[in-house]
Structures are given as structure tokens and as C-alpha cells.
N, C-alpha and C. Protein backbone atom coordinates (compact mmCIF):
# COMPACT_ATOMS: atom_id res chain seq x y z
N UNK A 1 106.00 81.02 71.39
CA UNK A 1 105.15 80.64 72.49
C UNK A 1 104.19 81.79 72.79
N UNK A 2 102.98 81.20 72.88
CA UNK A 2 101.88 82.34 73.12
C UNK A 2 101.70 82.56 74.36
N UNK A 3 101.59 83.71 75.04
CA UNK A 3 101.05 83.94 76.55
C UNK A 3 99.35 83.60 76.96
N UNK A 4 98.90 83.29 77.77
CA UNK A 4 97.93 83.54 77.79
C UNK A 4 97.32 84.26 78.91
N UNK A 5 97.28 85.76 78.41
CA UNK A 5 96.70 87.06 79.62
C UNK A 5 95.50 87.07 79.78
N UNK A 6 94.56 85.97 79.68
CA UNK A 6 93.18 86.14 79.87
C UNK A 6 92.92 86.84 81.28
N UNK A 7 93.73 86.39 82.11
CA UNK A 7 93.62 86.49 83.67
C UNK A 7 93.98 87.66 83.95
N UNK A 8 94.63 88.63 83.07
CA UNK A 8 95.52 89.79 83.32
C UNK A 8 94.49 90.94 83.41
N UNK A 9 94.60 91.57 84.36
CA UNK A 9 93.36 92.76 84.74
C UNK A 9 93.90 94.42 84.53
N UNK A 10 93.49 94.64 83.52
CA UNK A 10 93.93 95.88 82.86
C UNK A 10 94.00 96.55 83.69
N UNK A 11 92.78 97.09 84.75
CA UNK A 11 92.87 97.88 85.94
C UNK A 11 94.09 97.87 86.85
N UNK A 12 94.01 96.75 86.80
CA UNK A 12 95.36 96.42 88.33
C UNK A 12 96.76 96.39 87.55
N UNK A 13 96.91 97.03 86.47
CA UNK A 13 98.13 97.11 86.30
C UNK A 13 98.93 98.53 86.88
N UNK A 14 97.95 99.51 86.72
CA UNK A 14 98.48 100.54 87.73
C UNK A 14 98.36 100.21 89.20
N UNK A 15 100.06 100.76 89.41
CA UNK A 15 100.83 100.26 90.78
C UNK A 15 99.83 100.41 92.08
N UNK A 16 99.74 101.80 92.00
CA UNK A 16 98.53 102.20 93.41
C UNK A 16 97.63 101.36 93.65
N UNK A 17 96.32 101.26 92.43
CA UNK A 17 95.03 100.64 92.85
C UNK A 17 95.57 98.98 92.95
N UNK A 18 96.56 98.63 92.17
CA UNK A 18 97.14 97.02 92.69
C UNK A 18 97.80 96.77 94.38
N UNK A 19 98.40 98.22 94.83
CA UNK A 19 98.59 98.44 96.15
C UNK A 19 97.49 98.27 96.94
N UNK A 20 96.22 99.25 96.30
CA UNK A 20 94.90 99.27 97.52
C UNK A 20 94.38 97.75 97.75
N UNK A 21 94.21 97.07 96.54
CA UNK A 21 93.48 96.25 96.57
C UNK A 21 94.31 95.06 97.38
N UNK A 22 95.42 94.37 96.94
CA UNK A 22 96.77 94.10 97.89
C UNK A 22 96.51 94.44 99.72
N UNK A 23 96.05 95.57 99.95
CA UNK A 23 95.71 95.90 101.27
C UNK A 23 94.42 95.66 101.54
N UNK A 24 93.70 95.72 100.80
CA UNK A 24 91.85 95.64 101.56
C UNK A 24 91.76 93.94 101.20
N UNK A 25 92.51 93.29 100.22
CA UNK A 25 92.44 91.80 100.22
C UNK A 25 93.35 90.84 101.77
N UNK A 26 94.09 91.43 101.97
CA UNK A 26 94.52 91.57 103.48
C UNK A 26 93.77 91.98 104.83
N UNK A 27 93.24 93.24 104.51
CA UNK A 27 92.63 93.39 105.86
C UNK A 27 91.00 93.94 105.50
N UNK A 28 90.23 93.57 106.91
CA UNK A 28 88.44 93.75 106.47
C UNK A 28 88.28 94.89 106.09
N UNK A 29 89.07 95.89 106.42
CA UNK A 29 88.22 97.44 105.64
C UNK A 29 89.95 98.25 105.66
N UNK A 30 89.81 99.39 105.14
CA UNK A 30 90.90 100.53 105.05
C UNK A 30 90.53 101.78 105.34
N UNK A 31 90.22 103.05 105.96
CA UNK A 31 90.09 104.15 105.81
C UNK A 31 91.09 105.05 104.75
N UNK A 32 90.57 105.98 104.35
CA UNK A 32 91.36 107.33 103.54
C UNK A 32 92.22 107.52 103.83
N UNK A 33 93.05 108.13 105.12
CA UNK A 33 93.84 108.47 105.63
C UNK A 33 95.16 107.33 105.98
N UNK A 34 94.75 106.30 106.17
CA UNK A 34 95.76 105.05 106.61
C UNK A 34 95.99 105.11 104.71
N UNK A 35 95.14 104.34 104.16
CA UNK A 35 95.62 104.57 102.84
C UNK A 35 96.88 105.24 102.48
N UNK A 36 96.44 106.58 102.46
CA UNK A 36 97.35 107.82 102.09
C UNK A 36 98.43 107.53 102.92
N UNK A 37 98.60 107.10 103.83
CA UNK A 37 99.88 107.26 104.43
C UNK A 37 100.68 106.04 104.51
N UNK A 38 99.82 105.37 104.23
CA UNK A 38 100.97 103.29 103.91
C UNK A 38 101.35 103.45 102.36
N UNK A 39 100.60 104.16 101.44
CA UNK A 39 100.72 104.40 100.20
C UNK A 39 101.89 105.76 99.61
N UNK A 40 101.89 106.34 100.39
CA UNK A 40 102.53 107.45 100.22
C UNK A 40 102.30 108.19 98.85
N UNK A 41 100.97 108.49 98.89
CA UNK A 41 100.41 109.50 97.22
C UNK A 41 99.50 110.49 98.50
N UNK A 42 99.42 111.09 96.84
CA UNK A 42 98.58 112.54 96.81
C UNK A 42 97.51 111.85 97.43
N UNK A 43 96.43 113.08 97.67
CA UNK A 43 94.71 112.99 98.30
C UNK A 43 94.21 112.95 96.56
N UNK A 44 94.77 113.25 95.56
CA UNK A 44 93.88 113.37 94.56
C UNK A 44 94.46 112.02 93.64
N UNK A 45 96.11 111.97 93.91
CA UNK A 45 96.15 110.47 93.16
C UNK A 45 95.31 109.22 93.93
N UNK A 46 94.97 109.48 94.99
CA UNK A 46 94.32 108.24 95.72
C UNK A 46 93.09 107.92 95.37
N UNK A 47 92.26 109.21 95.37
CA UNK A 47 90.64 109.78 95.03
C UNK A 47 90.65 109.04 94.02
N UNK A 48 91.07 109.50 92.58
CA UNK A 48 91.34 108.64 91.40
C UNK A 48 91.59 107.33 91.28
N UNK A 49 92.11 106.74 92.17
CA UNK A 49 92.39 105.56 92.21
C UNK A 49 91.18 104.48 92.51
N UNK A 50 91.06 105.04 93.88
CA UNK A 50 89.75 104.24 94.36
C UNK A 50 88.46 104.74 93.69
N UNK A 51 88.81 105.87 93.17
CA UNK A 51 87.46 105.70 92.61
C UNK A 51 86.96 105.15 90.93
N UNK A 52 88.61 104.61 90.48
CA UNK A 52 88.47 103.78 89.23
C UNK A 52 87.80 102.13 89.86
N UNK A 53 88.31 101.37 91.34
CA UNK A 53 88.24 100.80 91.88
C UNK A 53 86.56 100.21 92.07
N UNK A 54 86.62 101.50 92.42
CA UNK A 54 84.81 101.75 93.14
C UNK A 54 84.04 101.57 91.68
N UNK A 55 84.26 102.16 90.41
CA UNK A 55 83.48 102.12 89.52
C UNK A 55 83.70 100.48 88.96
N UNK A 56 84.77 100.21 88.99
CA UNK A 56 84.79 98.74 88.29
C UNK A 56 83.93 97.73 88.97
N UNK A 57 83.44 98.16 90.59
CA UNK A 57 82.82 97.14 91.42
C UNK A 57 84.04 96.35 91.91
N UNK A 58 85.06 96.82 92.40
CA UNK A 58 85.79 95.96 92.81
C UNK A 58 86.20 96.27 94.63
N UNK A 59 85.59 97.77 94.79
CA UNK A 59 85.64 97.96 96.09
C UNK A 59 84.42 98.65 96.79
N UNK A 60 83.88 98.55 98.07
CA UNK A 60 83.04 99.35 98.01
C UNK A 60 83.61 100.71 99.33
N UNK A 61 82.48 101.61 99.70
CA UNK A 61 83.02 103.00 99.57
C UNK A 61 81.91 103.22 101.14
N UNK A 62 81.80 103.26 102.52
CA UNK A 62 81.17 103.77 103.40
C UNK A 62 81.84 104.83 104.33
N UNK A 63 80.76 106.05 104.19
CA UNK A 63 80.81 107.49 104.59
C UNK A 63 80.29 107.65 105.55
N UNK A 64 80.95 108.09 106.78
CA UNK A 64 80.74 108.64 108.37
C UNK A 64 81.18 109.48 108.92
N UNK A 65 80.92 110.37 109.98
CA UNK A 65 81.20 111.15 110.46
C UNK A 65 81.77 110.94 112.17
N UNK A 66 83.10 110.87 112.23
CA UNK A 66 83.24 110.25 113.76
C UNK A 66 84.26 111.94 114.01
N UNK A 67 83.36 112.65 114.94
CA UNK A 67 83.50 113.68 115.91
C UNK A 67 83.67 114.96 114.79
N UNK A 68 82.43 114.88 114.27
CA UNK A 68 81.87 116.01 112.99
C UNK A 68 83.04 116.13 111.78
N UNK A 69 83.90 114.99 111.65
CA UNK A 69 85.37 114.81 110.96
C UNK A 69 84.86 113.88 109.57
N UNK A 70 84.80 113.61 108.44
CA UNK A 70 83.95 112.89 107.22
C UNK A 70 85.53 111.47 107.61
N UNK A 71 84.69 110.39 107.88
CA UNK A 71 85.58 108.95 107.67
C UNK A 71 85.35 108.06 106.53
N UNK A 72 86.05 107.96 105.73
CA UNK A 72 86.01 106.95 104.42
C UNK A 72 86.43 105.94 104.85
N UNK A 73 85.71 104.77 104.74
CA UNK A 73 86.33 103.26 104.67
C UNK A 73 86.01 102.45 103.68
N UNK A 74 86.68 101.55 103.20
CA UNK A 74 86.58 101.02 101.99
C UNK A 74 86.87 99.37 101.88
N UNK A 75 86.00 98.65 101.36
CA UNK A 75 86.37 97.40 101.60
C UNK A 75 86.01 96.57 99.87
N UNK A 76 86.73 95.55 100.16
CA UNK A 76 86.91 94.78 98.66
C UNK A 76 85.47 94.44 98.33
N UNK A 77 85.30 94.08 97.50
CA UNK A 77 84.12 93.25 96.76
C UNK A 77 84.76 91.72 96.66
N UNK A 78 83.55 90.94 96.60
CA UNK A 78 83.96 89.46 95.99
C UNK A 78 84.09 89.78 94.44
N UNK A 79 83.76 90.26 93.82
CA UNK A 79 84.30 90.67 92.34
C UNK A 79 85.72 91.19 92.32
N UNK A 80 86.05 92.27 93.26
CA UNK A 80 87.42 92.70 93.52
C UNK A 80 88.24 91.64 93.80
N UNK A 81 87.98 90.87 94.63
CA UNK A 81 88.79 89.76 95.72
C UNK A 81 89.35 88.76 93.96
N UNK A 82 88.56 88.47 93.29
CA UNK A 82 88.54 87.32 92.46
C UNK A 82 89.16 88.31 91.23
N UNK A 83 89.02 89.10 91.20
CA UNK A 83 89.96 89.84 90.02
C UNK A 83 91.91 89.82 90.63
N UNK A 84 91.69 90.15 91.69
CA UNK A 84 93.08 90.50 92.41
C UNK A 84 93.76 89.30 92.16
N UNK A 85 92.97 88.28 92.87
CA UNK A 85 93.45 86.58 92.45
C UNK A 85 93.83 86.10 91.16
N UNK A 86 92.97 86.45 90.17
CA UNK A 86 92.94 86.17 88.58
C UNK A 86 94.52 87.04 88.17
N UNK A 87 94.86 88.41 88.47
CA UNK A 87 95.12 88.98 88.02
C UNK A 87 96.94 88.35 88.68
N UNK A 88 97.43 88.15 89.98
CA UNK A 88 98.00 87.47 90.61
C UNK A 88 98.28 85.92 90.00
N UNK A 89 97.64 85.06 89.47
CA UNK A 89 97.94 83.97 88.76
C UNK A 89 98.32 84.54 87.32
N UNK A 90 97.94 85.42 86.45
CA UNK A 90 98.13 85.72 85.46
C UNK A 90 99.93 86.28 85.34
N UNK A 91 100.62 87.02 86.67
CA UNK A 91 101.50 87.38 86.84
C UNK A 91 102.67 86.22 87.16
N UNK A 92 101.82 85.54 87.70
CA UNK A 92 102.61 84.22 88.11
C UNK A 92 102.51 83.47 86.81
N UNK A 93 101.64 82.97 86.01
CA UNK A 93 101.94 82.26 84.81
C UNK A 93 102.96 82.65 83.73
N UNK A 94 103.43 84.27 83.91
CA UNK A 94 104.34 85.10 83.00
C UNK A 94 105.02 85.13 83.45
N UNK A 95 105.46 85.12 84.77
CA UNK A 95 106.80 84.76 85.21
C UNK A 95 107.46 83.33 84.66
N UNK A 96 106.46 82.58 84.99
CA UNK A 96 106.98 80.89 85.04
C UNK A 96 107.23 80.52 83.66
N UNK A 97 106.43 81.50 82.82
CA UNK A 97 106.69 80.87 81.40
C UNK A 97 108.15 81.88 80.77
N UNK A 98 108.40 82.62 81.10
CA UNK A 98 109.71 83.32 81.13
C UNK A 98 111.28 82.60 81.95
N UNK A 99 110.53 81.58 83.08
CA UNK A 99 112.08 80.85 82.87
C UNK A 99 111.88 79.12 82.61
N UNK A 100 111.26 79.08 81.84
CA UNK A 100 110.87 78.01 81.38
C UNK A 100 111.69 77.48 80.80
């Protein structure tokens, strides 16, 4: 029996950025810091993360300054949103065909 992983999103197989995206497909935006701390990683495993995220177009990335302090917030893309989904049915079709 053949699988079919068309749907399977190479990116989102690492745990973290399948975590971020899992959270910003949930809620309208995320900051850096909430991140880091619902996630429980490094400042540099996170950086890396979102910023594989950010390059695929699957999240985007707005920079502010609230009380001279730098605020990152980050919110999905409709490209992100529809990969997460794709990638979520693809997990679910490999399950189902495993107790088939």
C-alpha cells in the first residue's frame, strides 16, 4: 500500500515551528516572549525557527517599540494557515491508513 504524502510539509515536521504555527493558527498574533515561554526553547532555537517560518511565507514578522523595549509579533499567513491544514490532513491520512 502506497502512502500518499503529497500533503506532508517538510517544514512542519520539526516539532517547534509545527508548535508556532499550531499557536498563531489559534490565536490573531503571538509576541517573542509569550512564544519562548509557552514553548519552552532557547531565544536562538526560536529565532531559527520563525525565521525558517518567515522565509517560507508562512508567517509574517511586525517590529515595535512599546516603552523603548523592541516587541516582535508574529502572525500566520493564508499560505501558512493552508500548509498547517494540508500538513494536519496528511497526518491524519497516515494515521488512518495504519489502522486500516
Amino acid at each position: 500500500m502506497k502512502l500518499d504524502l503529497s500533503l506532508y510539509d517538510k517544514i512542519l515536521e520539526n516539532r517547534v515551528r509545527l508548535q508556532i504555527m499550531s499557536i498563531l493558527v489559534a490565536n490573531e498574533h503571538y509576541d517573542f516572549n509569550s512564544l519562548k515561554e509557552l514553548l519552552q526553547v532557547t531565544d536562538g532555537n526560536l529565532a531559527s525557527n520563525l525565521k525558517s517560518l518567515e522565509k517560507e511565507g508562512y508567517i509574517t514578522v511586525e517590529k515595535s517599540f512599546i516603552n523603548r523595549k523592541p516587541h516582535t509579533k508574529y502572525r500566520k499567513t493564508e499560505k501558512g494557515q493552508k500548509a498547517f491544514e494540508n500538513h494536519l490532513m496528511a497526518l491524519e491520512n497516515l494515521i488512518k491508513q495504519q489502522y486500516k
